[in-house]
N, C-alpha and C. Protein backbone atom coordinates (compact mmCIF):
# COMPACT_ATOMS: atom_id res chain seq x y z
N UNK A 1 -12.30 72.21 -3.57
CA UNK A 1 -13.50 72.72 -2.93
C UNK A 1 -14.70 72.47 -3.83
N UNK A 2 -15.73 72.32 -3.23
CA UNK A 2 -17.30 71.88 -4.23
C UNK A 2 -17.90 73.59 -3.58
N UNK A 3 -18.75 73.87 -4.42
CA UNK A 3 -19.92 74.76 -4.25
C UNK A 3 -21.28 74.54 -4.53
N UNK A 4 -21.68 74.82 -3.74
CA UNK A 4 -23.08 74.20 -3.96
C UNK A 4 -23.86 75.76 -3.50
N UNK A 5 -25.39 75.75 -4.29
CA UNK A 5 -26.45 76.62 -3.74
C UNK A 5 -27.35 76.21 -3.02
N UNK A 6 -28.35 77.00 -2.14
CA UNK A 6 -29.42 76.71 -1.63
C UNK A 6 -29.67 77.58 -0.73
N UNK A 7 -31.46 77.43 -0.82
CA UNK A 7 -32.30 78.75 -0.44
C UNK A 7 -31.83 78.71 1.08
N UNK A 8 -31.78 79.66 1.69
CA UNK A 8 -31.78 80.48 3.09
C UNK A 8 -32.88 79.56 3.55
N UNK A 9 -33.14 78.96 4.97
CA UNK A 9 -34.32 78.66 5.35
C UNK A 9 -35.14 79.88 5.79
N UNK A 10 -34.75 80.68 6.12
CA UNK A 10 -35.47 81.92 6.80
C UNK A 10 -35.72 82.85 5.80
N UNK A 11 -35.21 83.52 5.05
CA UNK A 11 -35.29 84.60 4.08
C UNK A 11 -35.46 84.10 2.75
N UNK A 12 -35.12 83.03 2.35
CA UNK A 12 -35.47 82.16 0.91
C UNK A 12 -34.91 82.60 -0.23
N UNK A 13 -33.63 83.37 -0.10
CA UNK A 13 -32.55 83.78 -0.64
C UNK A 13 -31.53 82.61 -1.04
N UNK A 14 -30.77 82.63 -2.61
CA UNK A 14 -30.74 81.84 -2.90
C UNK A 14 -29.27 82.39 -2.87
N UNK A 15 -28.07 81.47 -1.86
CA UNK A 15 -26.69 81.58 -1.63
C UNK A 15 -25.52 79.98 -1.53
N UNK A 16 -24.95 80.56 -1.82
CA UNK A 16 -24.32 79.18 -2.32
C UNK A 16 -22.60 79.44 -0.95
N UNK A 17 -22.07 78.23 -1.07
CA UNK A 17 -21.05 78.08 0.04
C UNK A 17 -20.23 76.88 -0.30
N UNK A 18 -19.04 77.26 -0.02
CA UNK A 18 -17.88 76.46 -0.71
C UNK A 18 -17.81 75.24 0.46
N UNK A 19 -17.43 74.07 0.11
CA UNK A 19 -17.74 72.81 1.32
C UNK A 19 -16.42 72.15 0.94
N UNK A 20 -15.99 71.07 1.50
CA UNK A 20 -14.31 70.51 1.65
C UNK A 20 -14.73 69.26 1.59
N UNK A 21 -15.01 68.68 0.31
CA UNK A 21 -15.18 67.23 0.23
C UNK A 21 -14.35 65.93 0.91
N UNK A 22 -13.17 66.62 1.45
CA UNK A 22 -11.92 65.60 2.04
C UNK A 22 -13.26 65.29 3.01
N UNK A 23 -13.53 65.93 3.69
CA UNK A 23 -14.17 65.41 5.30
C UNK A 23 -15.65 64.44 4.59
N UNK A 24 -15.71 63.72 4.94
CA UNK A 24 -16.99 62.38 4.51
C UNK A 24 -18.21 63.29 5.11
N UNK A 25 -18.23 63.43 6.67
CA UNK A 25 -19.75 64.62 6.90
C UNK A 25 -19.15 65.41 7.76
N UNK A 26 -20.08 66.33 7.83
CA UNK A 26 -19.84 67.78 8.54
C UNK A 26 -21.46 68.06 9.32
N UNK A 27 -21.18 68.69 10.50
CA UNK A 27 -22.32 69.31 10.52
C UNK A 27 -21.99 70.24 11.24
N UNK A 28 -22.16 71.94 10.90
CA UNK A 28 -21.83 73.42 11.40
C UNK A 28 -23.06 74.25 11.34
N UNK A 29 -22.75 75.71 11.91
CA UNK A 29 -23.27 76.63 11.70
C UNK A 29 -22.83 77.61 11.12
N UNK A 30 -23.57 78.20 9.83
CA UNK A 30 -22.78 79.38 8.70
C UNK A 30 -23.81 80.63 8.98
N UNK A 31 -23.93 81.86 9.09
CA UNK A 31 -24.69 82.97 8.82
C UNK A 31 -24.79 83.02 7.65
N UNK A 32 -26.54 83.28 7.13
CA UNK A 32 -26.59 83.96 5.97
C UNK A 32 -26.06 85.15 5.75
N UNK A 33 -25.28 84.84 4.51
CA UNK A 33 -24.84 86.37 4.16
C UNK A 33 -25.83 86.91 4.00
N UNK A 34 -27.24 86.97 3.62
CA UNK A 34 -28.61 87.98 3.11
C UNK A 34 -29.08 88.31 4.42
N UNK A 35 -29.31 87.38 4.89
CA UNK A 35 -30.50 88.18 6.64
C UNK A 35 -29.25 88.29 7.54
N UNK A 36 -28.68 86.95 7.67
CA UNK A 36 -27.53 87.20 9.26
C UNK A 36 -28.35 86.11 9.87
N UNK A 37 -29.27 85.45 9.76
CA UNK A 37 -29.59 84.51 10.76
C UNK A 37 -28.66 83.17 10.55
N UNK A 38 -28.45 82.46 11.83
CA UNK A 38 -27.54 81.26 11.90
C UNK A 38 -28.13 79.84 11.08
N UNK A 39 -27.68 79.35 10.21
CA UNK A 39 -28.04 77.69 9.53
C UNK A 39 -27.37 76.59 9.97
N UNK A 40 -27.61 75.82 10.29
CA UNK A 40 -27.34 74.36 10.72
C UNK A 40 -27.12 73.94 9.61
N UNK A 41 -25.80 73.37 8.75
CA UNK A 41 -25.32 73.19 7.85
C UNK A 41 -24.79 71.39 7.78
N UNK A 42 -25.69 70.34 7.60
CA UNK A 42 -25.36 69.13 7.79
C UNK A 42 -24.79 68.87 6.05
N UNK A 43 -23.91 68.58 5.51
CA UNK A 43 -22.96 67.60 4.68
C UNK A 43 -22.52 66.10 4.84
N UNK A 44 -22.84 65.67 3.47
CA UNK A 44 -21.96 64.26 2.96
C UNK A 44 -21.77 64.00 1.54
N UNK A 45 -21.01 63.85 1.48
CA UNK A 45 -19.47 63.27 0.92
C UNK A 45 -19.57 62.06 0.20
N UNK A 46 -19.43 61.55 -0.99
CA UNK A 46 -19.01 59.84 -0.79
C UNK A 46 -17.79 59.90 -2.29
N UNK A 47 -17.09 59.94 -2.49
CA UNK A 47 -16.39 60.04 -3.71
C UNK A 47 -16.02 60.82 -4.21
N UNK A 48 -15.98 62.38 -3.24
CA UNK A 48 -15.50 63.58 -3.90
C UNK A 48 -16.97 64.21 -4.58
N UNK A 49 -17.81 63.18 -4.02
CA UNK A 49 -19.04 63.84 -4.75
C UNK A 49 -20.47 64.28 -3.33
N UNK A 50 -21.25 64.98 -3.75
CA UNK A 50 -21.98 65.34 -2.79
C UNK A 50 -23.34 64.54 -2.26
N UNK A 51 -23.15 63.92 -1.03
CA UNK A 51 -24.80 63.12 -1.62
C UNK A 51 -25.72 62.97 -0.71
N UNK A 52 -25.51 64.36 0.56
CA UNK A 52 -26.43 64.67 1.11
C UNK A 52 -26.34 65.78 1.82
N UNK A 53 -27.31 67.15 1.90
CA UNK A 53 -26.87 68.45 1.97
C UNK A 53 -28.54 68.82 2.67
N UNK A 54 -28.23 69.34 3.84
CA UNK A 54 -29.10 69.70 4.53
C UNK A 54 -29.13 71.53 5.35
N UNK A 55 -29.64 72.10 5.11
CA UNK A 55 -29.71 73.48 5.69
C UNK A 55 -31.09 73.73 6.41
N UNK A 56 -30.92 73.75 7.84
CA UNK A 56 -32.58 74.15 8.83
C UNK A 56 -31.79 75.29 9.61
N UNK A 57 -32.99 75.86 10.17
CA UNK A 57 -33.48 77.10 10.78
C UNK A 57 -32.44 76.12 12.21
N UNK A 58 -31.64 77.17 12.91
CA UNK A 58 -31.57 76.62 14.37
C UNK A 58 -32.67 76.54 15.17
N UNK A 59 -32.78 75.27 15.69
CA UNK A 59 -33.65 75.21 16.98
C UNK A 59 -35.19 74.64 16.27
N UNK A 60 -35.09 74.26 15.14
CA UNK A 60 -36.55 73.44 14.21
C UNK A 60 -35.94 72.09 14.38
């Protein structure tokens, strides 16, 4: 598993979330643990390493 941080788009709280490098990209929705609002959680992958990580507000 990789962990990575990054600010909340909505509350600007700084939370981090464990990601599964097997999968090359991902794109989900996680609740902040700090507010509860929903993130659009886009991931990629290339070598077990991370090399593109995106978190927006739903619906921006």
């Amino acid at each position: 598993m990789y962990e990575h941080f990054f600010q909340c788009p909505y509350c600007w709280a700084e939370i981090s979330m464990l990601m599964d490098p097997s999968v090359n990209q991902q794109t989900y929705i996680e609740d902040c643990e700090v507010c509860c609002n929903p993130i659009e959680i886009q991931t990629q992958f290339e070598n077990d390493g991370l090399t593109g990580f995106q978190a927006t507000e739903i619906g921006q």
